[in-house]
Structure formats: structure tokens, C-alpha cells
PDB file of N, CA and C in Angstrom:
ATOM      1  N   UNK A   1     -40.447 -31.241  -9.896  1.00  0.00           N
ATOM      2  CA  UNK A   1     -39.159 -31.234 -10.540  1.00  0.00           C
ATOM      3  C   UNK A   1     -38.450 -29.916 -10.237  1.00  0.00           C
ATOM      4  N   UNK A   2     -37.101 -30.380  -9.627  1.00  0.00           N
ATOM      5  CA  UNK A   2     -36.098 -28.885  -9.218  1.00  0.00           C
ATOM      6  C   UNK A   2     -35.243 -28.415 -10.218  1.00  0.00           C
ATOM      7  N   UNK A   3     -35.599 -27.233 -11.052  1.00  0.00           N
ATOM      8  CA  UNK A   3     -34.309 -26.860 -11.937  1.00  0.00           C
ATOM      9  C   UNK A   3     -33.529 -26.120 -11.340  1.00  0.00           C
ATOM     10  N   UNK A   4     -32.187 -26.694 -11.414  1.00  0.00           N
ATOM     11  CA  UNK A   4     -30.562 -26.150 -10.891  1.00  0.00           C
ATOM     12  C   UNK A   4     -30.030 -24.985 -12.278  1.00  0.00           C
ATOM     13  N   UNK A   5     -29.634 -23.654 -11.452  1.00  0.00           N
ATOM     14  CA  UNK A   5     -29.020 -22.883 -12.852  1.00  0.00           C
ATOM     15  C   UNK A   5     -27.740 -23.756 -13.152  1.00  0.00           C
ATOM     16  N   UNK A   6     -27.163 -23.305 -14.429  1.00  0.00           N
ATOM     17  CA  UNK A   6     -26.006 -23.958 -14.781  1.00  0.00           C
ATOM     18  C   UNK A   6     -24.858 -23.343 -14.590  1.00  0.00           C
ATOM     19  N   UNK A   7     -24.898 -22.142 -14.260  1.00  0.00           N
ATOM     20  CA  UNK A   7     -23.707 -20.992 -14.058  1.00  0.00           C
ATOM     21  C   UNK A   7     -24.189 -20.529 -13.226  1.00  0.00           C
ATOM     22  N   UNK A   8     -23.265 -20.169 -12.047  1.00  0.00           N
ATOM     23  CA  UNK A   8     -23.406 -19.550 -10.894  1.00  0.00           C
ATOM     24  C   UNK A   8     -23.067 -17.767 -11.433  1.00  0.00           C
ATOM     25  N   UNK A   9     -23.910 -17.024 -11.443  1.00  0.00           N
ATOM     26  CA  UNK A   9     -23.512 -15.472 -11.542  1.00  0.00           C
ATOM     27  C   UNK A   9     -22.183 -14.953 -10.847  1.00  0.00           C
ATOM     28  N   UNK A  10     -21.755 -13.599 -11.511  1.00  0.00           N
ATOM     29  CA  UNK A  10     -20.433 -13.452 -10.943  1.00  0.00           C
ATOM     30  C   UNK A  10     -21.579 -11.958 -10.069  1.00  0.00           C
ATOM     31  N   UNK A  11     -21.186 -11.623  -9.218  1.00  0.00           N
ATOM     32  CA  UNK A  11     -21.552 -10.589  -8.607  1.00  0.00           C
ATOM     33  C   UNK A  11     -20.726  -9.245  -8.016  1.00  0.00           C
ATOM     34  N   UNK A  12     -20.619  -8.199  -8.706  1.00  0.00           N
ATOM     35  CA  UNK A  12     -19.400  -7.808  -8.124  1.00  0.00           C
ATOM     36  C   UNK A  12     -19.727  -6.929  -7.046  1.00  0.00           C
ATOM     37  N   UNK A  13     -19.139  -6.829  -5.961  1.00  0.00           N
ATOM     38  CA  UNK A  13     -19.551  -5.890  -5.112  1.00  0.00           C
ATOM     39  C   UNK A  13     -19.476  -4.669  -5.277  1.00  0.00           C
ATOM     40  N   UNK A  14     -20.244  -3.859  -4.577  1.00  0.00           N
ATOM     41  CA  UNK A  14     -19.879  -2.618  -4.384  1.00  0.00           C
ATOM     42  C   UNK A  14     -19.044  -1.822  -3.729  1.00  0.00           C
ATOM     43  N   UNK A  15     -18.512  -0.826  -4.144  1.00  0.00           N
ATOM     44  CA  UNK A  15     -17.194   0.327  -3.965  1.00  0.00           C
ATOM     45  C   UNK A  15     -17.744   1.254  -2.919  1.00  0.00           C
ATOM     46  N   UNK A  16     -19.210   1.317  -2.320  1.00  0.00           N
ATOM     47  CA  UNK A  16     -19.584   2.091  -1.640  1.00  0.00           C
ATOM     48  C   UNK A  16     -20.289   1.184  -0.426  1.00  0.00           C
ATOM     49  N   UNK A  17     -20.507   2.498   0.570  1.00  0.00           N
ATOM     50  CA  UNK A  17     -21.018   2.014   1.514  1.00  0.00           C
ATOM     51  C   UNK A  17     -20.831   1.006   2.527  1.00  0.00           C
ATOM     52  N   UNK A  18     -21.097   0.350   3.176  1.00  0.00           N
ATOM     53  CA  UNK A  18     -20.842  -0.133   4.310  1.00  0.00           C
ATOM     54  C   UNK A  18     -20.356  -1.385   4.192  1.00  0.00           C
ATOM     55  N   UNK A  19     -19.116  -2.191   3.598  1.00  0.00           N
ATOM     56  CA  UNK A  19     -18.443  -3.253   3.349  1.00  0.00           C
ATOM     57  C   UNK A  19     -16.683  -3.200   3.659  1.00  0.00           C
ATOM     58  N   UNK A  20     -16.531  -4.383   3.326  1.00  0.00           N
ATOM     59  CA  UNK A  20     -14.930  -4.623   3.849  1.00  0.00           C
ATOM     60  C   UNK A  20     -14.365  -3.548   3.301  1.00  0.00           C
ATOM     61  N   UNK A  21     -14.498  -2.994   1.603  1.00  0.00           N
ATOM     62  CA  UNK A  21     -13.560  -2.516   1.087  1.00  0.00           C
ATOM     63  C   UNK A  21     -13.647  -0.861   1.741  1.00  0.00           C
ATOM     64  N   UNK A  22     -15.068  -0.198   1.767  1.00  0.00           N
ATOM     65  CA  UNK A  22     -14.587   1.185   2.928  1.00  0.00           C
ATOM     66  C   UNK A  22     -14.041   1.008   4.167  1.00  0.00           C
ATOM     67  N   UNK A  23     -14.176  -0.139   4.573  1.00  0.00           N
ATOM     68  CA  UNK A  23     -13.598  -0.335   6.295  1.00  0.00           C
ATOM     69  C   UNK A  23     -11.923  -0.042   5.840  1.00  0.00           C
ATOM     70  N   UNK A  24     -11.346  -1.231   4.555  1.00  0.00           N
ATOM     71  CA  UNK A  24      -9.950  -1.262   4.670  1.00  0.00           C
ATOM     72  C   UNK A  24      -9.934   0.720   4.452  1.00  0.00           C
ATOM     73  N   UNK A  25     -10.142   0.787   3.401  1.00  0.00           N
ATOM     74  CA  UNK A  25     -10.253   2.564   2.921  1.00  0.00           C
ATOM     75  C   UNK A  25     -10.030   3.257   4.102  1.00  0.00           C
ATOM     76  N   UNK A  26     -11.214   3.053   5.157  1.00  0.00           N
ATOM     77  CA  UNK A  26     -10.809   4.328   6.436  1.00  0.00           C
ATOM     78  C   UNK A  26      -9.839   3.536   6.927  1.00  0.00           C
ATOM     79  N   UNK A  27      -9.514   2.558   7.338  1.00  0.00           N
ATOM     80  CA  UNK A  27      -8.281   2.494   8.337  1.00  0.00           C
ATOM     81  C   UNK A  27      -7.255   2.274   7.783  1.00  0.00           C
ATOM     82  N   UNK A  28      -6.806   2.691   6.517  1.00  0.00           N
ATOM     83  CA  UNK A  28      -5.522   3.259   5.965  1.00  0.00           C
ATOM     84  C   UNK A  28      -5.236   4.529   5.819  1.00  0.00           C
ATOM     85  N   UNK A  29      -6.477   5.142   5.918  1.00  0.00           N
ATOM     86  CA  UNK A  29      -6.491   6.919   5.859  1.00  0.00           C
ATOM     87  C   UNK A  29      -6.141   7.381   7.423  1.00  0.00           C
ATOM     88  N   UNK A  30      -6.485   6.689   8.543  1.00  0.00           N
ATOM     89  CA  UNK A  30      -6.250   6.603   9.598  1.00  0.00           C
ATOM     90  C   UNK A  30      -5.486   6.260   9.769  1.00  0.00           C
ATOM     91  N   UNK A  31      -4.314   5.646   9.158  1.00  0.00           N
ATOM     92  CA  UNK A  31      -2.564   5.477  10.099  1.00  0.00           C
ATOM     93  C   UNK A  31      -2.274   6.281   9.430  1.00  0.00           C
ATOM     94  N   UNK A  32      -2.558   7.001   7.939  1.00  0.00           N
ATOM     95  CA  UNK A  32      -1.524   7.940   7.592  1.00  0.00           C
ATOM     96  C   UNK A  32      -1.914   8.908   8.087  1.00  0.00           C
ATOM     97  N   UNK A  33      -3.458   9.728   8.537  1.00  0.00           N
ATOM     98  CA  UNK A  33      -3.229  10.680   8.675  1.00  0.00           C
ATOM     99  C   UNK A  33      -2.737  10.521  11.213  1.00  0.00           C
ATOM    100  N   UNK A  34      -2.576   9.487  10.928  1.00  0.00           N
ATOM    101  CA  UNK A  34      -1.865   9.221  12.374  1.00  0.00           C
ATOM    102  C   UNK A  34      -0.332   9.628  12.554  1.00  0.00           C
ATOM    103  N   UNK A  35       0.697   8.714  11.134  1.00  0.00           N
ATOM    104  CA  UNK A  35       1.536   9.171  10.980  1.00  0.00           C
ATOM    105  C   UNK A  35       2.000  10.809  10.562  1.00  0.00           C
ATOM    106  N   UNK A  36       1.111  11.368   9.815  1.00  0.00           N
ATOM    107  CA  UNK A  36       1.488  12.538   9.754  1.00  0.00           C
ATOM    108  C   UNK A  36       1.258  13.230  11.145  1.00  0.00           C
ATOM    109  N   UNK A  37       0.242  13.151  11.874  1.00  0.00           N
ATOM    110  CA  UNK A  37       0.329  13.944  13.220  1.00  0.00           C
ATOM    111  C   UNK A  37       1.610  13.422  13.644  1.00  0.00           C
ATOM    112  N   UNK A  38       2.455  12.566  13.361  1.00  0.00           N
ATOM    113  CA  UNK A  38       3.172  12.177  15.006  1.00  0.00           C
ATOM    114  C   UNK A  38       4.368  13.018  13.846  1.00  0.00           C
ATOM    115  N   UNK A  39       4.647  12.731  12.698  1.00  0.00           N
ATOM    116  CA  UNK A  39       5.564  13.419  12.213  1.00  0.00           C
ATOM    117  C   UNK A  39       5.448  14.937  12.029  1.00  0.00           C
ATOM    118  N   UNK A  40       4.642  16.171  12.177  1.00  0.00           N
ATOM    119  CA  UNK A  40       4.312  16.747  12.381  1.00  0.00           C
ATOM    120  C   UNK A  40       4.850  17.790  13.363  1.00  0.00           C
ATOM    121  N   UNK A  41       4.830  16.552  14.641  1.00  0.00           N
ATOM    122  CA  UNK A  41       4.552  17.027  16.220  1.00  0.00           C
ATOM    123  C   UNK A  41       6.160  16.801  16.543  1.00  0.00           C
ATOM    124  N   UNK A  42       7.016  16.021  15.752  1.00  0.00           N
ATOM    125  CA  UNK A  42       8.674  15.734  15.598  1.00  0.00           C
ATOM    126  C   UNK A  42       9.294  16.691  15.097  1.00  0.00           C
ATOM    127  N   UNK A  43       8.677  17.197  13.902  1.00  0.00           N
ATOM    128  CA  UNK A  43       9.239  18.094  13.290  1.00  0.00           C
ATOM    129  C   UNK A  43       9.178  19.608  13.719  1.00  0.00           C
ATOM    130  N   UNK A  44       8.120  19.610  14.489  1.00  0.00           N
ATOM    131  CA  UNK A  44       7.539  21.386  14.937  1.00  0.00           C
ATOM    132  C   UNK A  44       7.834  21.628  16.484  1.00  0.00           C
ATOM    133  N   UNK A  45       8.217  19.812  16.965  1.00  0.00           N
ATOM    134  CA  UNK A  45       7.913  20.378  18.114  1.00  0.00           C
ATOM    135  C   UNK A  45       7.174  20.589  19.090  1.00  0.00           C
ATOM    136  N   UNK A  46       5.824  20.887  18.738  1.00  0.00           N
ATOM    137  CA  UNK A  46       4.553  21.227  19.275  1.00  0.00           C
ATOM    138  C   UNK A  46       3.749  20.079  19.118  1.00  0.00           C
ATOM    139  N   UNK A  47       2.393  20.868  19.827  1.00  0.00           N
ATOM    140  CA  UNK A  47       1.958  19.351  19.531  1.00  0.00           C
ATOM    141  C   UNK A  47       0.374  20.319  18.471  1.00  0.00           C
ATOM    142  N   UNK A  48      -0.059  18.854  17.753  1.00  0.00           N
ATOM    143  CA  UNK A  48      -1.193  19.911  16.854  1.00  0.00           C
ATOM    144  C   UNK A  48      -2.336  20.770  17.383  1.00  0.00           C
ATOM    145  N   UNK A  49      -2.900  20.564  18.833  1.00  0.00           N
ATOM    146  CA  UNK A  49      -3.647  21.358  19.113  1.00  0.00           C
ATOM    147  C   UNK A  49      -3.125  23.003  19.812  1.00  0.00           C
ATOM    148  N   UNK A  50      -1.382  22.812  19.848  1.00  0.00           N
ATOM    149  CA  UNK A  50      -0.582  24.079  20.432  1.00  0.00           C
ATOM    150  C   UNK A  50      -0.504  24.888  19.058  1.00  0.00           C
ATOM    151  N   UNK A  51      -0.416  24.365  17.725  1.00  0.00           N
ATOM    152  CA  UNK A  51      -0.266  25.115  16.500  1.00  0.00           C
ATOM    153  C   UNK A  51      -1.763  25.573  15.781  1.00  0.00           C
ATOM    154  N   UNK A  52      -2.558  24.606  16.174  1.00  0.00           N
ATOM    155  CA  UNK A  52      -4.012  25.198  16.238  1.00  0.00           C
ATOM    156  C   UNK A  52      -4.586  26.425  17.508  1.00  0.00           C
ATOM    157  N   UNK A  53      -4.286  26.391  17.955  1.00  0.00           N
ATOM    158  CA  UNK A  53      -3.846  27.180  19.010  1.00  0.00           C
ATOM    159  C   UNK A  53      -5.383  27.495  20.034  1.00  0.00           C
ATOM    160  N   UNK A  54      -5.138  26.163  20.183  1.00  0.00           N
ATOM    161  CA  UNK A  54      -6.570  25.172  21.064  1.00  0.00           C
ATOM    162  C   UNK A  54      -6.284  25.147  22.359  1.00  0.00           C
ATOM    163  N   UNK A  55      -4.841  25.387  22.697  1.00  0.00           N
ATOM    164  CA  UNK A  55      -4.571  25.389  24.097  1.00  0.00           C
ATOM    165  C   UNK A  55      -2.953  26.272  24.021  1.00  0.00           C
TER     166      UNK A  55
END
């Protein structure tokens, strides 16, 4: 004889580590901090490794 549960558990995921929700996390931190380089490099002129003064 097979007993079936009657309620399926709610499970909530986790906020850490290696899932959809850090993937979305870095690649929104990654266009802004994209957009700020390009706005940056509009506004100064330069480019960020000439104001770091990397080259």
C-alpha cells in the first residue's frame, strides 16, 4: 500500500549561492556598473584606465 502526502510543501529557495536569483543580481550590477564606465568616459573624456593611470 502507497501513501500519497496530502499537501505538497512550499519550499522557498534560497537568496544565496549559486541560483537564478544571484545570476539575475550579478548581471544587473554588470550593466550598471557598465553604464557608469561608458558615462564616466563621456563625461571626463578619458578613458578609465587613462584616469587610473594604467596607461
Amino acid at each position: 500500500m502507497k501513501t500519497e502526502p496530502s499537501v505538497t510543501p512550499m519550499i522557498d529557495r534560497p537568496k544565496s549561492g549559486f541560483n537564478d536569483y544571484a545570476e539575475r543580481i550579478n548581471g544587473r550590477a554588470a550593466m550598471l556598473g557598465f553604464v557608469a564606465l561608458v558615462l564616466f568616459e563621456l563625461v571626463t573624456g578619458q578613458a578609465i584606465v587613462t584616469w587610473l593611470g594604467l596607461r
